[in-house]
Protein backbone atom coordinates (compact mmCIF):
# COMPACT_ATOMS: atom_id res chain seq x y z
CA UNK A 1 3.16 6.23 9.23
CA UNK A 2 3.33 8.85 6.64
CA UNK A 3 7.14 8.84 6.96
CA UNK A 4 7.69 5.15 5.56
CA UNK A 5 5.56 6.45 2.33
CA UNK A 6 7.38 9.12 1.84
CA UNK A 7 10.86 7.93 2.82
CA UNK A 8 13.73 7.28 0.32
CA UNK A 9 13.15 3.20 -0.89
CA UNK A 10 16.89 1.64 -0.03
CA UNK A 11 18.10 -1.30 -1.92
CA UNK A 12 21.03 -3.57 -1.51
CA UNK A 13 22.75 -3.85 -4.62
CA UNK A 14 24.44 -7.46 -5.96
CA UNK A 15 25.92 -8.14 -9.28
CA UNK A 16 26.65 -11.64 -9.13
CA UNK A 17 28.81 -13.19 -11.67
CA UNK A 18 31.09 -16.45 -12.90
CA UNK A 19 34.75 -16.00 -12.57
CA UNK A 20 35.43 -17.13 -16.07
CA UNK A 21 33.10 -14.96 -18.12
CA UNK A 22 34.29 -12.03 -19.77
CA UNK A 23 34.42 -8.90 -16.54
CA UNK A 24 33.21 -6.04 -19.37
CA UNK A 25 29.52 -6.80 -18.73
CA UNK A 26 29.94 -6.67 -14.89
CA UNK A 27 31.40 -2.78 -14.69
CA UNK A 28 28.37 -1.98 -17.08
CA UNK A 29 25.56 -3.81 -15.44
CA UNK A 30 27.04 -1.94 -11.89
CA UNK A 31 27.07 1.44 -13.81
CA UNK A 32 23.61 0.92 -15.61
CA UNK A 33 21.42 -0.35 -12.38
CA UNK A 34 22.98 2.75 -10.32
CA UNK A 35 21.82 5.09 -12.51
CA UNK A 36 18.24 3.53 -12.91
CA UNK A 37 18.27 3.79 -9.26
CA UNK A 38 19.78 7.03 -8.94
CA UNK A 39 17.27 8.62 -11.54
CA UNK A 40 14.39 7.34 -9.28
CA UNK A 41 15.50 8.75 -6.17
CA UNK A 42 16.28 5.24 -4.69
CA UNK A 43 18.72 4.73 -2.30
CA UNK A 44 21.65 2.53 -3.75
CA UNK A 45 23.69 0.11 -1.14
CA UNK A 46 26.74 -1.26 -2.87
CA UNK A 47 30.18 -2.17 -1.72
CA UNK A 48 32.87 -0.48 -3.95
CA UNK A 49 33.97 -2.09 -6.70
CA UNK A 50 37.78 -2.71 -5.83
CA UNK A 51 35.94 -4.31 -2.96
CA UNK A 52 35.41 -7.88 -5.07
CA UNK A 53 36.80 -8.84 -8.38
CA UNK A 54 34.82 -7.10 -11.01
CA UNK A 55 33.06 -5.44 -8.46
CA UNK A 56 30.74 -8.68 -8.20
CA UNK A 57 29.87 -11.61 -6.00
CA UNK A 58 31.42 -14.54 -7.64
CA UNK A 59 32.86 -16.75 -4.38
CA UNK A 60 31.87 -17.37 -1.04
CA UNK A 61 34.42 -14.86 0.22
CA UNK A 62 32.25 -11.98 -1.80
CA UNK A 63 29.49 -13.47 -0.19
CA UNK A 64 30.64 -13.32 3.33
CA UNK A 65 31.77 -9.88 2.43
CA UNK A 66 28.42 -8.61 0.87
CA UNK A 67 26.20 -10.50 3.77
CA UNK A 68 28.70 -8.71 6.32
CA UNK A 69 28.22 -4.90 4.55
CA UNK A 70 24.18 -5.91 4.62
CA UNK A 71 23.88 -6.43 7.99
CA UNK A 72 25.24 -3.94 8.94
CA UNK A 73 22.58 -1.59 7.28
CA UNK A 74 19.31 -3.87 8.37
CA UNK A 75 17.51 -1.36 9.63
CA UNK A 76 17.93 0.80 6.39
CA UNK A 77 17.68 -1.84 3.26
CA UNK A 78 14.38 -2.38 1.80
CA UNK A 79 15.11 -5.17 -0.76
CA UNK A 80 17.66 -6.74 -3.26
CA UNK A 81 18.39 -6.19 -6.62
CA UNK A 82 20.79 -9.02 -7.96
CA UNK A 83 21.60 -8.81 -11.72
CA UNK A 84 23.38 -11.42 -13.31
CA UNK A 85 25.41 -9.91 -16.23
CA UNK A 86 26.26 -13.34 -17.00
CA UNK A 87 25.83 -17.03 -15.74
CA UNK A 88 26.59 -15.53 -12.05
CA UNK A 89 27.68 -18.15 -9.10
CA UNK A 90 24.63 -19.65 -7.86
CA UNK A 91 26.19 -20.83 -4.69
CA UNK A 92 27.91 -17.32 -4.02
CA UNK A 93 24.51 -15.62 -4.85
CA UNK A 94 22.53 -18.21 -2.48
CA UNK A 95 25.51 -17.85 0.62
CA UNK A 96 24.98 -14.30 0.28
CA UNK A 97 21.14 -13.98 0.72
CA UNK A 98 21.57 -16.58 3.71
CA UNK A 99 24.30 -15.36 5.74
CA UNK A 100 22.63 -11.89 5.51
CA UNK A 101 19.56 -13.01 6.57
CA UNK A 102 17.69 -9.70 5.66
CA UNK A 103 14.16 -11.23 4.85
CA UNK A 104 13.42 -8.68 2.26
CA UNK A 105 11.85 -8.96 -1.32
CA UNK A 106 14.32 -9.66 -3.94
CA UNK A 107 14.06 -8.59 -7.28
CA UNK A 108 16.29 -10.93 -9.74
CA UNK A 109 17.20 -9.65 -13.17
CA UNK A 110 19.35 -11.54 -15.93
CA UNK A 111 20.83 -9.81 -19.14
CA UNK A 112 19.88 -10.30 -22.78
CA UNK A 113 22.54 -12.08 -24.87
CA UNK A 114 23.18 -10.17 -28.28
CA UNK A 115 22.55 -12.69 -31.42
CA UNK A 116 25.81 -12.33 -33.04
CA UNK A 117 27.63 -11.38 -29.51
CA UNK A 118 27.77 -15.21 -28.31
CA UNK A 119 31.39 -16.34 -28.75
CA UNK A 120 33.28 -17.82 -25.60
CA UNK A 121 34.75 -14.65 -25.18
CA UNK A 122 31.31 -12.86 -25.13
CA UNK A 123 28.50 -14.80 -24.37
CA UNK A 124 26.66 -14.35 -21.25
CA UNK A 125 24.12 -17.47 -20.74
CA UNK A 126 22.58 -15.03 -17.98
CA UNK A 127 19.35 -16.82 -19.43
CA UNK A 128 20.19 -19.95 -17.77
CA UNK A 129 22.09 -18.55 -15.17
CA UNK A 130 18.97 -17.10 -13.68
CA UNK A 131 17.29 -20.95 -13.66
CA UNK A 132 20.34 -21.64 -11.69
CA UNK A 133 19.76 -19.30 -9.23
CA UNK A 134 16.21 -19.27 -8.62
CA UNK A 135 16.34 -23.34 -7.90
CA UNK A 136 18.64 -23.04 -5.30
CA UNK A 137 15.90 -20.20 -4.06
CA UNK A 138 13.20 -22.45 -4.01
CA UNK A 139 15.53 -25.03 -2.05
CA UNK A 140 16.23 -22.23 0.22
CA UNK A 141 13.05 -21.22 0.54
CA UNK A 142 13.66 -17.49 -0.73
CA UNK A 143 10.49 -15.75 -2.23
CA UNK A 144 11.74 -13.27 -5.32
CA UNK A 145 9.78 -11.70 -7.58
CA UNK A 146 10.36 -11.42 -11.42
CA UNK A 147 11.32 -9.01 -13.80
CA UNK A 148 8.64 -8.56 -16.73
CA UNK A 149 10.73 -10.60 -19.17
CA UNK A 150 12.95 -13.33 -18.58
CA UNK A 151 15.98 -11.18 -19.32
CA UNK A 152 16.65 -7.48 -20.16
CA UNK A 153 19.15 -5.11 -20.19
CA UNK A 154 20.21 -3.38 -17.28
CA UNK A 155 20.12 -0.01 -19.34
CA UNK A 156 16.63 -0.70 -20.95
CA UNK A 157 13.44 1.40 -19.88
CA UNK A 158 11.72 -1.98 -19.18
CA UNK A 159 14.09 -2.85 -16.42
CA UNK A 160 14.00 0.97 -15.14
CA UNK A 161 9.91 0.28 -14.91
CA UNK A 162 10.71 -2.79 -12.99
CA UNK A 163 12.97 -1.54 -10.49
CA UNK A 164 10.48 1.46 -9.58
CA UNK A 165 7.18 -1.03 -9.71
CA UNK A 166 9.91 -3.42 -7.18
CA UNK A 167 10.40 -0.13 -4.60
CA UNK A 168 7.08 0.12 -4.17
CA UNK A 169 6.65 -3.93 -3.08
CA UNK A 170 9.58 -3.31 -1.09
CA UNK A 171 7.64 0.15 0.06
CA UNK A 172 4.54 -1.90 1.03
CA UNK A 173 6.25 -4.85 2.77
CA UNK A 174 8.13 -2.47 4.97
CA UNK A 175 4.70 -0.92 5.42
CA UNK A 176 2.53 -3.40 5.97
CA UNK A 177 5.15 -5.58 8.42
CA UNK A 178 5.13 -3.63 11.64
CA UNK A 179 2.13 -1.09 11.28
CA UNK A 180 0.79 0.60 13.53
CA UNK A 181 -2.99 1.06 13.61
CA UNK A 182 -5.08 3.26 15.58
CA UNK A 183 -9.19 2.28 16.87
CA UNK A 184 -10.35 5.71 18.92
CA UNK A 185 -13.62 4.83 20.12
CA UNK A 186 -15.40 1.63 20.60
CA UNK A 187 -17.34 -0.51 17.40
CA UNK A 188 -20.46 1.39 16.10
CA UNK A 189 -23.17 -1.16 18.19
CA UNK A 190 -24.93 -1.77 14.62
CA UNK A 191 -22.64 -2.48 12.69
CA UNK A 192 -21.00 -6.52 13.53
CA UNK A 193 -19.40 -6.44 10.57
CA UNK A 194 -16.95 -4.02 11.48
CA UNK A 195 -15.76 -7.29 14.05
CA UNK A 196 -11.82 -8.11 13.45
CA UNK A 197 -9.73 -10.25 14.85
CA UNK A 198 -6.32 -8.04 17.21
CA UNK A 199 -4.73 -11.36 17.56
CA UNK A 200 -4.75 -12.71 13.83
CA UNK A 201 -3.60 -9.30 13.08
CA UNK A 202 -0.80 -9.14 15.51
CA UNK A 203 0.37 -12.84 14.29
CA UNK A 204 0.68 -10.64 10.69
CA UNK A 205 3.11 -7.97 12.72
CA UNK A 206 -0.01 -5.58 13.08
CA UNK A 207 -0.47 -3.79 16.35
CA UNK A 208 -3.86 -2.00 16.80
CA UNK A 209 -3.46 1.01 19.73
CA UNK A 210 -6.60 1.93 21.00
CA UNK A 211 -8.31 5.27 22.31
CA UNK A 212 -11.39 5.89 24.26
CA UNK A 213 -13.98 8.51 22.69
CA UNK A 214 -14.79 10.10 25.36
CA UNK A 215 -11.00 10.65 26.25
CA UNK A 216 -10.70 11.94 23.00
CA UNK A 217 -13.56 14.72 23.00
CA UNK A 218 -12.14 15.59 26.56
CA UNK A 219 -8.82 16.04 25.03
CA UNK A 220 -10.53 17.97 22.40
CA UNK A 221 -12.27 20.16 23.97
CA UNK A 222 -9.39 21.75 26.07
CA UNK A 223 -7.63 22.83 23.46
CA UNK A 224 -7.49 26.73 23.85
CA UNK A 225 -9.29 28.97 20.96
CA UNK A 226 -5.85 30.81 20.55
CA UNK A 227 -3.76 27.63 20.28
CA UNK A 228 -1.36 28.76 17.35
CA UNK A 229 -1.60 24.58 16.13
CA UNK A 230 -5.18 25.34 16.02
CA UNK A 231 -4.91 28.80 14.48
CA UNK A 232 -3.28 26.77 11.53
CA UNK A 233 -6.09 23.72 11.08
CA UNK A 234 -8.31 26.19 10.87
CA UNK A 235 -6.69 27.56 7.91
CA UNK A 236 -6.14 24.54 6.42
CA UNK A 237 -9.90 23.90 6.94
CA UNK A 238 -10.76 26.85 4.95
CA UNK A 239 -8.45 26.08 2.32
CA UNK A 240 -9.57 22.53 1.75
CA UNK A 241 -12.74 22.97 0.30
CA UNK A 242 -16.15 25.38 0.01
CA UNK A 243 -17.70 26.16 2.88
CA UNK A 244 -21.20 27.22 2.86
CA UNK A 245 -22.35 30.74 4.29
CA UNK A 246 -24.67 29.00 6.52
CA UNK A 247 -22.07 27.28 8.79
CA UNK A 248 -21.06 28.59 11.33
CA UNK A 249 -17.85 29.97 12.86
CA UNK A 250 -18.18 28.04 15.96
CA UNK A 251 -18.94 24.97 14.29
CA UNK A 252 -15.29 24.87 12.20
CA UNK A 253 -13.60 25.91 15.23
CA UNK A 254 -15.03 22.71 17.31
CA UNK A 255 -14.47 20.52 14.15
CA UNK A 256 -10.94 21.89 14.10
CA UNK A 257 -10.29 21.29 17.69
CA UNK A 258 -11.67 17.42 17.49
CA UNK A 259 -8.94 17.62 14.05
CA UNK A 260 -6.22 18.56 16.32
CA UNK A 261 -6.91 16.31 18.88
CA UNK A 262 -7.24 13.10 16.33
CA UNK A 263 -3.81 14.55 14.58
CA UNK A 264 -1.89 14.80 18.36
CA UNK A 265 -3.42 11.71 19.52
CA UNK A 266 -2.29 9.71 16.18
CA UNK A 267 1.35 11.51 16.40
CA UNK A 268 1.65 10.52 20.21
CA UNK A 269 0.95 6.77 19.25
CA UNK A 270 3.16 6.47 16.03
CA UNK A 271 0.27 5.64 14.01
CA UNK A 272 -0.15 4.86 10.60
CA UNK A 273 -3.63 4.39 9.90
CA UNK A 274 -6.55 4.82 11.93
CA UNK A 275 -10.17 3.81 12.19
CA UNK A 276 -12.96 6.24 14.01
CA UNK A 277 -16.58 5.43 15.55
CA UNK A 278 -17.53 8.34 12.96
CA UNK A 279 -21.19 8.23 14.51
CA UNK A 280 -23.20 9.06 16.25
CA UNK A 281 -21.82 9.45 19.70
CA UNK A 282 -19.60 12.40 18.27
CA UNK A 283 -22.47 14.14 16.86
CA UNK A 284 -24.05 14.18 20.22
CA UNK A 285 -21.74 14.56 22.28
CA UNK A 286 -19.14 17.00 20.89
CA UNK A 287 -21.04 18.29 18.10
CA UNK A 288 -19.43 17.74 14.84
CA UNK A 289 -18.53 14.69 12.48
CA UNK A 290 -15.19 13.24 11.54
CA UNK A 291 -15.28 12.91 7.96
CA UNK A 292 -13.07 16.02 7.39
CA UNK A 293 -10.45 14.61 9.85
CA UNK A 294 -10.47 11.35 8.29
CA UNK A 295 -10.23 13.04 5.11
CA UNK A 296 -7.35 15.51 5.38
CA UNK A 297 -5.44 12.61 6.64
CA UNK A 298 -5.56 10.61 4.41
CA UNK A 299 -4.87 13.45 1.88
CA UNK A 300 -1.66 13.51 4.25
CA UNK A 301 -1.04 9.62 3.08
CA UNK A 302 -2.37 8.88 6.92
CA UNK A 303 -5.78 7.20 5.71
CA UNK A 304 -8.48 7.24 8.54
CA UNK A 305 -11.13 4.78 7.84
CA UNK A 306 -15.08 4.94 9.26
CA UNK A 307 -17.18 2.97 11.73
CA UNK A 308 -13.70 1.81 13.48
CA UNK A 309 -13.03 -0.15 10.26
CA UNK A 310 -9.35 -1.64 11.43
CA UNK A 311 -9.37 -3.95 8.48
CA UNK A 312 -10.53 -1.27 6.24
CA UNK A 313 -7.98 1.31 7.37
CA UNK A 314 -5.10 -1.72 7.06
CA UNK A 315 -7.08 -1.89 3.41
CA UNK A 316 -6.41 1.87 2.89
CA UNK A 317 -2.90 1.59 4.21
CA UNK A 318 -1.84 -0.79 2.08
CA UNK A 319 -3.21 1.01 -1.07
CA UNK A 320 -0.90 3.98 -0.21
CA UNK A 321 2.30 2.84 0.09
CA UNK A 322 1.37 0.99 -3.06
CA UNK A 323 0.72 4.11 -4.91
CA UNK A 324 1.69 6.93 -2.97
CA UNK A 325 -1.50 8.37 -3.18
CA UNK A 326 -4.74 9.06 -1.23
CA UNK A 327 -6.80 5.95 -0.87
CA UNK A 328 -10.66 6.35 0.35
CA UNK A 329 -13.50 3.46 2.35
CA UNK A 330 -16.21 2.88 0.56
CA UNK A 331 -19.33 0.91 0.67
CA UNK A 332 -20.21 -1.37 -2.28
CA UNK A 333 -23.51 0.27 -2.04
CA UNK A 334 -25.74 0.64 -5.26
CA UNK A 335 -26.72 -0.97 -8.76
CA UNK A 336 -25.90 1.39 -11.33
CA UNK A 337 -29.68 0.89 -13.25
CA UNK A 338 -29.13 -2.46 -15.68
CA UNK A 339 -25.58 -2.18 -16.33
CA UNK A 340 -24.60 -5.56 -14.93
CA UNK A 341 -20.43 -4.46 -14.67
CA UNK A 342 -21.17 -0.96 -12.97
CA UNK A 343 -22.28 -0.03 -9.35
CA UNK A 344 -22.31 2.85 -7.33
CA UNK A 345 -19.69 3.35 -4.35
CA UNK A 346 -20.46 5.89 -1.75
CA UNK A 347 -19.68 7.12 1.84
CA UNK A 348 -21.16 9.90 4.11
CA UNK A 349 -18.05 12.24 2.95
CA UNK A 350 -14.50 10.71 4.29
CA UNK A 351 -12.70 10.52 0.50
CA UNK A 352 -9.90 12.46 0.48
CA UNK A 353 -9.19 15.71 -1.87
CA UNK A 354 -7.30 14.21 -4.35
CA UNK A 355 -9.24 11.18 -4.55
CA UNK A 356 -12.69 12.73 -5.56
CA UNK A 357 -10.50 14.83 -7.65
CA UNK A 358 -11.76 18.29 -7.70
CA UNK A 359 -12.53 20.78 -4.93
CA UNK A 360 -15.18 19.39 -2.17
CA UNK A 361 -18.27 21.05 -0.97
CA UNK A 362 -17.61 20.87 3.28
CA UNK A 363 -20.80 21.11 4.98
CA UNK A 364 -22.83 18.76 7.50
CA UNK A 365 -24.04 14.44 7.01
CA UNK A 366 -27.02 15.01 4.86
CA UNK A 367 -29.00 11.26 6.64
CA UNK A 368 -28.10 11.80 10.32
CA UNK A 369 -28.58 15.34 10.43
CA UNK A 370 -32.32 15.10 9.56
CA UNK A 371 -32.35 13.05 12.98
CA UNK A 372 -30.05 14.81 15.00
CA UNK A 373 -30.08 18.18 14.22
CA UNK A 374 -27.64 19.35 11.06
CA UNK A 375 -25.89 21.62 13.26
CA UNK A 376 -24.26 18.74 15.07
CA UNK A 377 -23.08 17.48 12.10
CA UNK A 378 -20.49 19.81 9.97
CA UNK A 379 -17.68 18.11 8.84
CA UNK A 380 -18.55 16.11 5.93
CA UNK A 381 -16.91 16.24 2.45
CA UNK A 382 -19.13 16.04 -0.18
CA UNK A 383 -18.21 15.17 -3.98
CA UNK A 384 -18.63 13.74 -6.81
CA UNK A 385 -15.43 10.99 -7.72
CA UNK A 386 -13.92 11.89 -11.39
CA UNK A 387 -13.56 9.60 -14.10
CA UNK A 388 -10.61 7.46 -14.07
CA UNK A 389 -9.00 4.28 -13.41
CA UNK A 390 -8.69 2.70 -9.88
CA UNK A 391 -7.22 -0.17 -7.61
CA UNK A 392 -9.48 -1.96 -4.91
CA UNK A 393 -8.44 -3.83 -2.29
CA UNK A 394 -10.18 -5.62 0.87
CA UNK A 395 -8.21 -7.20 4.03
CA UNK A 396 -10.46 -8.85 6.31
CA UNK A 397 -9.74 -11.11 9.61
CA UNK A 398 -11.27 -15.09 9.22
CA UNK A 399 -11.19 -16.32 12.98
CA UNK A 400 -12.39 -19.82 11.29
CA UNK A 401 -9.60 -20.28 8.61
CA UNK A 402 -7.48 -18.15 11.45
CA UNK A 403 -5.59 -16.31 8.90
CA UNK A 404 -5.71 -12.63 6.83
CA UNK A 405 -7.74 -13.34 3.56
CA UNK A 406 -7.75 -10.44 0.81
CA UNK A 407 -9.22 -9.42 -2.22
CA UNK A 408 -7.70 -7.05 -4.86
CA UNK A 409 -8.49 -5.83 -8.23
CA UNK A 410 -8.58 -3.25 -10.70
CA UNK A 411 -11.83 -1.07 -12.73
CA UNK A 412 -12.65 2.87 -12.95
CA UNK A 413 -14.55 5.63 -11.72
CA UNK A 414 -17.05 6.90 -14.76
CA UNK A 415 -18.49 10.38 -15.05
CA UNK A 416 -21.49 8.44 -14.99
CA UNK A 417 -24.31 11.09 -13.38
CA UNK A 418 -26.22 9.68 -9.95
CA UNK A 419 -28.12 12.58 -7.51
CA UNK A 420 -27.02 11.18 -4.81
CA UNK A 421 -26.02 13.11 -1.21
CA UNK A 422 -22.31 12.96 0.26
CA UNK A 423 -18.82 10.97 -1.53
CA UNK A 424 -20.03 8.98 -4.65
CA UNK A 425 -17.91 7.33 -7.22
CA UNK A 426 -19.90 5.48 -9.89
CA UNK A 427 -17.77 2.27 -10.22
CA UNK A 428 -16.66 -0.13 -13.44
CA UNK A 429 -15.21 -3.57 -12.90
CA UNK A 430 -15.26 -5.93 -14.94
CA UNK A 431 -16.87 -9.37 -13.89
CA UNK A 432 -18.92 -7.40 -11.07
CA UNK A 433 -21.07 -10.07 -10.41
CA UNK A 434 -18.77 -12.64 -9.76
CA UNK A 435 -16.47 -10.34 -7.78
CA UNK A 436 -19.37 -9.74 -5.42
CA UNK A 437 -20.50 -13.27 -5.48
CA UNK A 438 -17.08 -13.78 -4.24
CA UNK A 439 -17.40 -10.89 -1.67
CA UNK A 440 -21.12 -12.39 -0.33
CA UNK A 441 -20.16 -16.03 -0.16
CA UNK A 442 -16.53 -15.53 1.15
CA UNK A 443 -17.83 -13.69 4.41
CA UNK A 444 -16.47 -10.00 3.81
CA UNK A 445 -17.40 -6.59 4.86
CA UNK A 446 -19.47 -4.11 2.43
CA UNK A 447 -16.30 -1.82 2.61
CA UNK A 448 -13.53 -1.82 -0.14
CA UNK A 449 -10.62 0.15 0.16
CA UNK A 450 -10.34 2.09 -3.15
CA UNK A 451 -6.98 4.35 -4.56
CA UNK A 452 -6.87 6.16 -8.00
CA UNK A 453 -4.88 4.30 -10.81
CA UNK A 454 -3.79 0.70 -11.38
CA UNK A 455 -1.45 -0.58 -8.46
CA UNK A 456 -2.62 -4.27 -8.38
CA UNK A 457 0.53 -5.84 -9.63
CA UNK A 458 2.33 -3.97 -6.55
CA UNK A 459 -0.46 -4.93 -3.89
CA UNK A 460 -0.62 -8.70 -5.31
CA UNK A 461 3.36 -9.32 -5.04
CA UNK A 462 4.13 -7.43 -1.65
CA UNK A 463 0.54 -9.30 -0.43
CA UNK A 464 0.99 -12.85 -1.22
CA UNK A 465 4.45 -13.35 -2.31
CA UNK A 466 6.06 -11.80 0.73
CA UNK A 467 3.27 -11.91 3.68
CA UNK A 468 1.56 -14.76 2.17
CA UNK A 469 -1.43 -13.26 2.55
CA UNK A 470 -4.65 -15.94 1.05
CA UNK A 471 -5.82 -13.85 -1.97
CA UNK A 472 -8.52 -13.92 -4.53
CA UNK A 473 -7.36 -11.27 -7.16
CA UNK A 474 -10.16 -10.60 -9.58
CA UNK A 475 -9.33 -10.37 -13.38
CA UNK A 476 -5.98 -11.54 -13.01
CA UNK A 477 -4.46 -13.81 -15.05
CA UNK A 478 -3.58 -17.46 -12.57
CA UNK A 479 -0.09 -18.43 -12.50
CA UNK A 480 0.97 -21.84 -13.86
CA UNK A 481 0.61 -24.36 -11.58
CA UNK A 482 1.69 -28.17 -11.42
CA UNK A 483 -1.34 -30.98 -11.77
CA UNK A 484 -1.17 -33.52 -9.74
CA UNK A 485 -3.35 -36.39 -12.14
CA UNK A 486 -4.60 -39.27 -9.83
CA UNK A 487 -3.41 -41.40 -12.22
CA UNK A 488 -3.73 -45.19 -9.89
């Protein structure tokens, strides 16, 4: 829910060291990763340093020691940092992560050597060190992920980048492992592709809670006019965005009522993310549409997604504890004229304030009000995406393969013009054409989660190094890989 984005990332801290190397680089390494930590607002979890010699895990009594002080704060650690100062003790450091047994991501970092600092009495060898330790991790069968350079110093801005790029892996990992999804109302009948799969998601550690629509517009609509919870969405309504004079004031009330009632409902079931049949059964039978509701949650980091798009809101979720910020559904829906690496992304009018970034126009679903009747239909928020860089990401269920399979990469939003009703966000990646050859002949959805800014990195490592997640991430660079030649 909201709460694990916007709780304070806790990480177990290990400096792990060789008994005979000189202790000086130990007590600094200790000082300098505390106050990266500290300066980010991360939670450090670190036995004191009388507590071992040199305050570091160099024996399989510090190990017992550390694994014992873990365990007993499971519930609150989020990952690992182990620095090696020096060589470090790759048995200690290995006996550690085993005996905890936290199954948490792991960030490993080694220290530079100075050039003319490599004397017996001041070399480090970290370098090597961290080979050490990361081949008794793959023997283990430990997944870690990398610093951005083989070593660094604990004190450097590089490593500072790392260990706030790492809380957010550890952020989404936590996240992802565990949520809690909410479907109110049955599949849209048109749309199949919306289908997903409870049970591969619930292998994953996903549990989808469910709601009947007509439960929900009950619950709805007996919420008093005077309710002072009520009183309040309404303001926030008003606030949000321009409302024109036609509306009316009945209408925001009973779209603020069916707001109230999603918000309770989603509270009540310790949700994180949710998915809505957004038409048309709503429209006719309440009179209003959800895209405001869906919208102002996910403003509130709670992202809502359309058509009872469970995979999509999972999508959406993910994208927000990656970045901490609004993430919005959209269709791949348009060409963009003949410019082969640009398309148009759109929805009715679900995205989020800060996503289109600029105050929306709220005011009723331009297509199904021309059937229906537009008074039936206020609630949508209407605007045009601004320029600037963005993250996609797409989790669907494969019932064949019986697994998860994603698809993540990175582009922008141009200020590119298209007159065009509702959310729109004129798209730029890179390779489009193979992306969506990927997309067509890989059986996905037309959705695509989509958050502002460039969070890949974060989604890639919490995705497929940790929840092993099958991924196709576009425009990435592939990691080395052995060849096995058929050589006989």
């Amino acid at each position: 829910m909201a709460g694990i984005i916007r709780r304070q990332v806790t990480l177990g801290v290990v400096i792990g060291s060789r008994a005979f190397f000189s202790p000086a680089p130990c007590q600094d390494s200790r000082r300098e990763t505390l106050a990266q930590l500290e300066r980010l607002g991360i939670k450090a979890l670190i036995l004191p340093y009388e507590a071992t010699a040199n305050g570091a895990v160099q024996s399989i009594p510090d190990a017992e020691l550390y694994a014992n002080f873990f365990k007993q704060h499971r519930d609150a650690i989020d990952g690992l940092v182990i620095c090696l100062p020096n060589f470090g003790d790759e048995i200690a450091i290995i006996e550690l992560v085993s005996r905890a047994k936290l199954g948490v991501p792991i960030l490993l970092q080694a220290s530079n050597d100075e050039v003319d600092k490599v004397s017996v009495s001041q070399r480090r060898d970290a370098f090597c060190g961290k080979i050490s330790v990361t081949n008794n991790f793959w023997q283990y069968a430990v997944p870690f992920t990398e610093t951005s350079s083989h070593t660094c110093d604990t004190s450097s801005a590089e490593f500072g980048a790392d260990l706030e790029r790492f809380a957010r892996v550890c952020r989404t990992v936590r996240g992802l492992t565990g949520a809690r999804l909410g479907a109110i109302g049955a599949r849209t009948g048109a749309f199949q592709t919306m289908r997903y799969s409870e049970k591969l998601l619930q292998a994953g550690g996903v549990t989808v809670v469910t709601a009947d629509l007509s439960e929900m517009m009950g619950a709805a609509g007996k919420i008093s006019d005077t309710d002072a919870e009520l009183l309040t969405k309404l303001d926030r309504i008003r606030a949000y965005g321009t409302i024109p004079a036609h509306i009316k004031p009945e209408q925001i009330a009973r779209q603020a009522k069916w707001s109230l009632a999603v918000d309770r409902w989603i509270a009540e079931n310790e949700c994180d993310a949710s998915a809505i049949q957004c038409w048309r059964s709503l429209q006719d039978n309440f009179g209003c549409a959800t895209c405001l509701t869906m919208s102002m949650m996910g403003e509130e980091l709670m992202p809502s997604a359309c058509e009872v798009d469970i995979m999509g809101a999972l999508s959406m979720y993910a994208l927000a504890l990656a970045s901490g910020a609004p993430p919005a559904i959209l269709d791949w829906n348009n060409n963009y004229g003949s410019e082969v690496d640009k398309c148009v992304c759109t929805h009715c009018g679900n995205f989020p304030k800060k996503f289109i970034g600029a105050t929306p126009e709220i005011s009723e679903l331009d297509v199904l009000g021309t059937v229906i009747g537009r008074e039936k239909c206020f609630g949508a928020v209407k605007g045009k995406v601004k320029a600037g860089d963005m993250t996609f990401f797409r989790v669907s269920s494969d019932d064949r393969a019986g697994t998860l399979k994603t698809y993540l990469g990175q582009g922008a939003f141009t200020d590119d013009p298209f007159p065009m009703d509702g959310g729109i966000a004129v798209s730029e990646v890179k390779g489009l054409r193979r992306l969506m050859r990927f997309v067509t002949q890989n059986g996905f959805e037309h959705h695509v989660a989509m958050v502002r800014g460039h969070h890949a990195d974060v989604v890639a490592e919490a995705v497929t190094r940790y929840l092993k997640w099958p991924m196709y991430h576009h425009g990435a660079e592939a990691e080395a890989q052995l060849s096995y030649p058929n050589r006989f």
